[in-house]
PDB file of N, CA and C in Angstrom:
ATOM      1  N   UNK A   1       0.838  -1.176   0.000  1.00  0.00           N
ATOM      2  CA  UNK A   1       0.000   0.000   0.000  1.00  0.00           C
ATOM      3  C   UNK A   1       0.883   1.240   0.000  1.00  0.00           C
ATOM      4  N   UNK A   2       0.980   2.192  -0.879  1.00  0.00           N
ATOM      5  CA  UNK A   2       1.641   3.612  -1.025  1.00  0.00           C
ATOM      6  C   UNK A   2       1.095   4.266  -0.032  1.00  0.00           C
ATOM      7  N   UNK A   3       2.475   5.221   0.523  1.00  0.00           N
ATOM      8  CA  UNK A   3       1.854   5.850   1.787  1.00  0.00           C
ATOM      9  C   UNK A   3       1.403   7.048   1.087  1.00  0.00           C
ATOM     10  N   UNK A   4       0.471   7.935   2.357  1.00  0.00           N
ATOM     11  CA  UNK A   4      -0.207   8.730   1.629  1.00  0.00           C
ATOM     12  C   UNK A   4       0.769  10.234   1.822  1.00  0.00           C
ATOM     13  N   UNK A   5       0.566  10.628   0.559  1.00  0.00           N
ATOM     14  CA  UNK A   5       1.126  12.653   0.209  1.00  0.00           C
ATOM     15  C   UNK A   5       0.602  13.466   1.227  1.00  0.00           C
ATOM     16  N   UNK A   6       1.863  14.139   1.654  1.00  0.00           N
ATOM     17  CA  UNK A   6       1.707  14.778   2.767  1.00  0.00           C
ATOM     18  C   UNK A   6       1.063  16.367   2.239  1.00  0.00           C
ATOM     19  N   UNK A   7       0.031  17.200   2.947  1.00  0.00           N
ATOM     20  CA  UNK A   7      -0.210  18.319   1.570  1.00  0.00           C
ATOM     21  C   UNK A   7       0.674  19.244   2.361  1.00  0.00           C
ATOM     22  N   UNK A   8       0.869  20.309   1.265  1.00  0.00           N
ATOM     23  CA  UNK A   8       1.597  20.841   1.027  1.00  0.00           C
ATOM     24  C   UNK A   8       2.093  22.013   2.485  1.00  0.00           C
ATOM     25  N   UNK A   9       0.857  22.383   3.334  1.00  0.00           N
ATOM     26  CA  UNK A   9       0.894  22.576   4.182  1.00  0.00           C
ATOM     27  C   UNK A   9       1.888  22.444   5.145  1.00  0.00           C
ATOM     28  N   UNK A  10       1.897  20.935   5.591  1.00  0.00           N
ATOM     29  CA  UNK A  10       2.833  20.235   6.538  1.00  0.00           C
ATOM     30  C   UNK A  10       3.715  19.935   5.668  1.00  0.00           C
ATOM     31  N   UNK A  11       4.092  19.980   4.292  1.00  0.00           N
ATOM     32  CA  UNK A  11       5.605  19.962   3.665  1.00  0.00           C
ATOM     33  C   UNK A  11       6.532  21.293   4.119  1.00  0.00           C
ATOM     34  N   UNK A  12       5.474  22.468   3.959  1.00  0.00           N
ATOM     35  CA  UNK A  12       6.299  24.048   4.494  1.00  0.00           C
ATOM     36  C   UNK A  12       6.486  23.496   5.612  1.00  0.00           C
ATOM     37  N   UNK A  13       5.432  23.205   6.551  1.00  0.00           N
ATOM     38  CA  UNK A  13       5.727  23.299   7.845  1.00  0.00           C
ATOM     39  C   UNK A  13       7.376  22.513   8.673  1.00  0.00           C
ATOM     40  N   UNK A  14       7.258  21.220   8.079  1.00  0.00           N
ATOM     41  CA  UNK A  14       8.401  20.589   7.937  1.00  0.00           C
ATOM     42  C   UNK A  14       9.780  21.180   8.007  1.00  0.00           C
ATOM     43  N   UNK A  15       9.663  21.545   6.804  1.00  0.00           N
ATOM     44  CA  UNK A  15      10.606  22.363   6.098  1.00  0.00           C
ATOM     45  C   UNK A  15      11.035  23.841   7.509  1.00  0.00           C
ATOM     46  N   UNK A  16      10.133  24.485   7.717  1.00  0.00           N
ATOM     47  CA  UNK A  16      10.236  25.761   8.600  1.00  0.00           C
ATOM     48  C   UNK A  16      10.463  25.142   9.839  1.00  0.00           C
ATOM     49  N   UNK A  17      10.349  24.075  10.426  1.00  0.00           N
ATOM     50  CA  UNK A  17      10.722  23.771  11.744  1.00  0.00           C
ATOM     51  C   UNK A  17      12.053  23.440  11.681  1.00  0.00           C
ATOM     52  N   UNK A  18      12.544  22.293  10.264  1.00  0.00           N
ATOM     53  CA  UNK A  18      13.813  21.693  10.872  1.00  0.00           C
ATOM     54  C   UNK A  18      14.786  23.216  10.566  1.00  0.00           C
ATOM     55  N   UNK A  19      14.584  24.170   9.602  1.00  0.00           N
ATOM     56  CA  UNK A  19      15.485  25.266   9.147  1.00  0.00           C
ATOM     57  C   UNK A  19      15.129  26.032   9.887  1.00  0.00           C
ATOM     58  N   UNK A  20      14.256  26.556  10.348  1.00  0.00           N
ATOM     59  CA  UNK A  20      13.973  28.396  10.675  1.00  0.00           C
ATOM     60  C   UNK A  20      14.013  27.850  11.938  1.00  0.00           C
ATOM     61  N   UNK A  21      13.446  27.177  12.580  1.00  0.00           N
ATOM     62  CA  UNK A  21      13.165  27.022  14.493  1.00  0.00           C
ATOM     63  C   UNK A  21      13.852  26.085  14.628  1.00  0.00           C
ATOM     64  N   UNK A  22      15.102  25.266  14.027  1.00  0.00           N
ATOM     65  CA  UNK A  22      15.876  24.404  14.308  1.00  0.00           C
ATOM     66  C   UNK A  22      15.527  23.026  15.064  1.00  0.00           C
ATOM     67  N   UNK A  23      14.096  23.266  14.841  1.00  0.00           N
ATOM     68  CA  UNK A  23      13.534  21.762  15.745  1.00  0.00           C
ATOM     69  C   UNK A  23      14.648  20.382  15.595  1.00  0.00           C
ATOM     70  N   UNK A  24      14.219  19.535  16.291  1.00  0.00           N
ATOM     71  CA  UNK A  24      14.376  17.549  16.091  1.00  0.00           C
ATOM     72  C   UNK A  24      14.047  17.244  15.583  1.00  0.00           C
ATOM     73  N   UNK A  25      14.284  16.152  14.884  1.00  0.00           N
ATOM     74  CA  UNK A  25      12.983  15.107  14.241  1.00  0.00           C
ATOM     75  C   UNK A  25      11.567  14.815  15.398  1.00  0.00           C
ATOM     76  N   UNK A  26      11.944  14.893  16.405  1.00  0.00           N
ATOM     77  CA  UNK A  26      11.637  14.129  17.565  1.00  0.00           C
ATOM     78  C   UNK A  26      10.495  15.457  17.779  1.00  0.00           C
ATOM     79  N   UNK A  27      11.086  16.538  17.826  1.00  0.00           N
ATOM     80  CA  UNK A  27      10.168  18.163  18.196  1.00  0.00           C
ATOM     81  C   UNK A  27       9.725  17.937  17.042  1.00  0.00           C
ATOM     82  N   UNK A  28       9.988  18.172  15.582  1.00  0.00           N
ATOM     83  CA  UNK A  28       9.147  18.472  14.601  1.00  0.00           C
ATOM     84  C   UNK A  28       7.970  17.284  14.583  1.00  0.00           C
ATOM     85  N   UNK A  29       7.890  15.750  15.189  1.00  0.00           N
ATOM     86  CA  UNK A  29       7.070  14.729  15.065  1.00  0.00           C
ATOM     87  C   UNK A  29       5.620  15.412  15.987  1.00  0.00           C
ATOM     88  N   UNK A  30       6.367  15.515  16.945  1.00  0.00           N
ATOM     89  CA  UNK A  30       5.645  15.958  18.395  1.00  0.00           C
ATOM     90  C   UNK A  30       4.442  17.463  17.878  1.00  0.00           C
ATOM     91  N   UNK A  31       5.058  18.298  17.592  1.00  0.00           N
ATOM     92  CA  UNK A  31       4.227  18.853  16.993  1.00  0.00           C
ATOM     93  C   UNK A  31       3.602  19.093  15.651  1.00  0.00           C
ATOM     94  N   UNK A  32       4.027  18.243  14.963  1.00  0.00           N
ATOM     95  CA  UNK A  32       3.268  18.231  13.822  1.00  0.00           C
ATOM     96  C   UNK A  32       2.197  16.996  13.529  1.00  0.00           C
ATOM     97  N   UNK A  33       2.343  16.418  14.440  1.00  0.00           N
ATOM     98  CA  UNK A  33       1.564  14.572  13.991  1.00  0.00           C
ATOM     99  C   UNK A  33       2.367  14.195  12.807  1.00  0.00           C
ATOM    100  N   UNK A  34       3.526  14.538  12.315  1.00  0.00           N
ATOM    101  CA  UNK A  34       3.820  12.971  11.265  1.00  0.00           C
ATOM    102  C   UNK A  34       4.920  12.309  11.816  1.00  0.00           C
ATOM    103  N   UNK A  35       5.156  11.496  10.665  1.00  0.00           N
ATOM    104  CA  UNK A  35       6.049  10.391  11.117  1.00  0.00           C
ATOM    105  C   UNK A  35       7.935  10.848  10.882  1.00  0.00           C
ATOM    106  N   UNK A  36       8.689   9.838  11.645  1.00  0.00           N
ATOM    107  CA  UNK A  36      10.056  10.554  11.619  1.00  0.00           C
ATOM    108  C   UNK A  36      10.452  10.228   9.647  1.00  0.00           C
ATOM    109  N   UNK A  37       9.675   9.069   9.246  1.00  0.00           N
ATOM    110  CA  UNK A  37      10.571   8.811   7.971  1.00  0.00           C
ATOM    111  C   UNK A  37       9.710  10.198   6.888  1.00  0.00           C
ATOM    112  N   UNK A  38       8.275  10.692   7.717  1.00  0.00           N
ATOM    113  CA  UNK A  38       8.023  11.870   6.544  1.00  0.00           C
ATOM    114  C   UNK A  38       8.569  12.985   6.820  1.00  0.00           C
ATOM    115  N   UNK A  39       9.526  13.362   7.894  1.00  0.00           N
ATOM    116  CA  UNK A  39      10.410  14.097   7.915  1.00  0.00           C
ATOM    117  C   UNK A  39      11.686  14.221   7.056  1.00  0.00           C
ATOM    118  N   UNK A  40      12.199  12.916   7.107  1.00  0.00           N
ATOM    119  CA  UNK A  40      13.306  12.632   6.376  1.00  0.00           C
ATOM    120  C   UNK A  40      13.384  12.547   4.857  1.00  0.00           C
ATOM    121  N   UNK A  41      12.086  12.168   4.771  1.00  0.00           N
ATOM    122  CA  UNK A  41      11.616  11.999   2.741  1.00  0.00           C
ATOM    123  C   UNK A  41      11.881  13.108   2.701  1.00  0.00           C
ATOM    124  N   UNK A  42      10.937  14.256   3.596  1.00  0.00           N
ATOM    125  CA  UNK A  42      10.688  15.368   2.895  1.00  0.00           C
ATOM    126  C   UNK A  42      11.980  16.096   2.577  1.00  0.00           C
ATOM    127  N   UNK A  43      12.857  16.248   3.902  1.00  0.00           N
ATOM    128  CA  UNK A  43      14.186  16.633   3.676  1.00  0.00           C
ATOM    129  C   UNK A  43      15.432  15.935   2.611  1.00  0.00           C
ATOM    130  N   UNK A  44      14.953  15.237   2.128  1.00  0.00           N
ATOM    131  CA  UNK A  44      15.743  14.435   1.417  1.00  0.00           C
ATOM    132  C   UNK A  44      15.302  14.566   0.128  1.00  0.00           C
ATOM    133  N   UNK A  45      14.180  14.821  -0.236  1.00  0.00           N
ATOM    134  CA  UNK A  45      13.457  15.274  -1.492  1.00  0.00           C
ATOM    135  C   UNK A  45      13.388  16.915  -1.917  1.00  0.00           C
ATOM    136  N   UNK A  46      13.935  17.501  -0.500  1.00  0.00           N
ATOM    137  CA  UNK A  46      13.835  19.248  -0.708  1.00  0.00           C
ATOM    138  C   UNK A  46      15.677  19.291  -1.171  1.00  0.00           C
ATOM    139  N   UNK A  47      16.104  18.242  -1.057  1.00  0.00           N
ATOM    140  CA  UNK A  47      17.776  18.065  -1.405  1.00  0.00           C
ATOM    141  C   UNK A  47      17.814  17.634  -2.691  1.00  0.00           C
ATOM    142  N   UNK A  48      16.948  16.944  -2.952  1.00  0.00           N
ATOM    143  CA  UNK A  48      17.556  16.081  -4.276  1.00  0.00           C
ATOM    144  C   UNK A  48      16.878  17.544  -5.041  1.00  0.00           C
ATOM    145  N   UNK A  49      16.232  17.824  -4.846  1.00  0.00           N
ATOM    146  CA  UNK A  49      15.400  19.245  -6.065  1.00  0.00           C
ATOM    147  C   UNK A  49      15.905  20.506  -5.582  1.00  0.00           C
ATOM    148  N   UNK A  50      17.442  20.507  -5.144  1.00  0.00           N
ATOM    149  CA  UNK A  50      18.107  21.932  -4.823  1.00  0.00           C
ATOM    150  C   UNK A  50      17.422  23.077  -4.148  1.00  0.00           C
ATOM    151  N   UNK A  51      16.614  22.820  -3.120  1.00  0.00           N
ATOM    152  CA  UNK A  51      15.908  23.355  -2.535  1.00  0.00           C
ATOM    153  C   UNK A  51      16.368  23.070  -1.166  1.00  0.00           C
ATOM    154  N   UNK A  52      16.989  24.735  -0.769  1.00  0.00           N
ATOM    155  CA  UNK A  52      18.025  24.119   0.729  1.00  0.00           C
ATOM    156  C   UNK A  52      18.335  25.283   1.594  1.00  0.00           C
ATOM    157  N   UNK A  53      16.803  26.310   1.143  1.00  0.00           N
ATOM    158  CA  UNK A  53      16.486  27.427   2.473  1.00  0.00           C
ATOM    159  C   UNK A  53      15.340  27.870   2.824  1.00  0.00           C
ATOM    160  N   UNK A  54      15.135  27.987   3.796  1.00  0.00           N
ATOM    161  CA  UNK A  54      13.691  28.368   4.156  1.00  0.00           C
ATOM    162  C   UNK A  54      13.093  29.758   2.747  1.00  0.00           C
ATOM    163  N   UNK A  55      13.954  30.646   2.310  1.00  0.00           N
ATOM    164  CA  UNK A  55      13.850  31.666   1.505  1.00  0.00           C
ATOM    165  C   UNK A  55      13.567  31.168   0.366  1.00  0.00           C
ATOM    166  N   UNK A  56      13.885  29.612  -0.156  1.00  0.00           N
ATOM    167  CA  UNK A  56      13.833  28.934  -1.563  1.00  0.00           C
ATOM    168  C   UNK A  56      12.539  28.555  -1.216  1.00  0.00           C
ATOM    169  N   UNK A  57      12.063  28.007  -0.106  1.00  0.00           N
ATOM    170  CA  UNK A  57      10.521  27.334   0.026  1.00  0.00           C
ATOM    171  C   UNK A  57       9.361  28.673  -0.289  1.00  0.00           C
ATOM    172  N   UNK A  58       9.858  29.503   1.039  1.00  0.00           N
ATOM    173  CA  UNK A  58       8.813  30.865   0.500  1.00  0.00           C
ATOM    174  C   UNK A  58       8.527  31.560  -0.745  1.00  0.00           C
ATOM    175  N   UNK A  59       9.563  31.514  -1.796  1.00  0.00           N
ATOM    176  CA  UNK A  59       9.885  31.956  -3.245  1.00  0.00           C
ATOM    177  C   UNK A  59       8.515  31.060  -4.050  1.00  0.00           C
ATOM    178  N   UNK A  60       8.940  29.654  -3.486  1.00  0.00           N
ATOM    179  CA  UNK A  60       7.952  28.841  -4.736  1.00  0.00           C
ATOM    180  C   UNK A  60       6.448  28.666  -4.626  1.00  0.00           C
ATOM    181  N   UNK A  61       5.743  28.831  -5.159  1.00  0.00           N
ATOM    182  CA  UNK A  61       3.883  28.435  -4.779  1.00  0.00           C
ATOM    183  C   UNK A  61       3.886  26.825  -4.592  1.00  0.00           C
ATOM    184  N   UNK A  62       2.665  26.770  -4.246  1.00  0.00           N
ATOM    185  CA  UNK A  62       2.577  24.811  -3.960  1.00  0.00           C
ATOM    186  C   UNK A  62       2.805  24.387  -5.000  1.00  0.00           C
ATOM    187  N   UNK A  63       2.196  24.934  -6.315  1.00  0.00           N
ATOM    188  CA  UNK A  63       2.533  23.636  -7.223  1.00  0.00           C
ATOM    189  C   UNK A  63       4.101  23.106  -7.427  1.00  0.00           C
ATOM    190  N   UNK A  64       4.733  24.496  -7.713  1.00  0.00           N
ATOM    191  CA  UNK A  64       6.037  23.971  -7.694  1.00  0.00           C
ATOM    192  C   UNK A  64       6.910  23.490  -6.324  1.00  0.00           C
ATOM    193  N   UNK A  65       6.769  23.733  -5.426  1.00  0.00           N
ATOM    194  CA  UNK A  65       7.308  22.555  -4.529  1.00  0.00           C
ATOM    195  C   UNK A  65       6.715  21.821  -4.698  1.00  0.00           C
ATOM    196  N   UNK A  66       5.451  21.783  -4.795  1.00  0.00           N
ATOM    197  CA  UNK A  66       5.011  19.769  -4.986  1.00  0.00           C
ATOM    198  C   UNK A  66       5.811  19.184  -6.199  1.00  0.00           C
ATOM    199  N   UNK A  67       6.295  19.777  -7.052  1.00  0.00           N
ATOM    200  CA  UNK A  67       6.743  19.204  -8.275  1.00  0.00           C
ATOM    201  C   UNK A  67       7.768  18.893  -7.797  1.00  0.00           C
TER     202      UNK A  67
END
């Protein structure tokens, strides 16, 4: 079963905890409800698509970070 797409919402949010408020995996889980590996996709997918500051996330609209 494919896990399910996180929306785009909690992708910023992600994104703004582990960069801008320097959270944990552990703090960003705690308050966000997801899981530690949709932390890590996400950060690992905001890497592979050269996307690697809180200022690059705010720049793009949803569609293109979802892309």
């Amino acid at each position: 079963m494919p896990n399910e797409r996180l929306c785009m919402r909690h992708t910023r949010e992600i994104l703004r905890h582990k960069w801008v408020l320097q959270s944990s995996h552990r703090q960003t889980t705690a308050a966000l409800g997801v899981s530690h590996g949709s932390i890590t996709q996400t950060l690992q997918r905001a890497q592979a698509a050269e996307i690697l500051s809180w200022a690059a996330v705010c720049a793009l609209p949803d569609a293109e970070l979802e892309a």
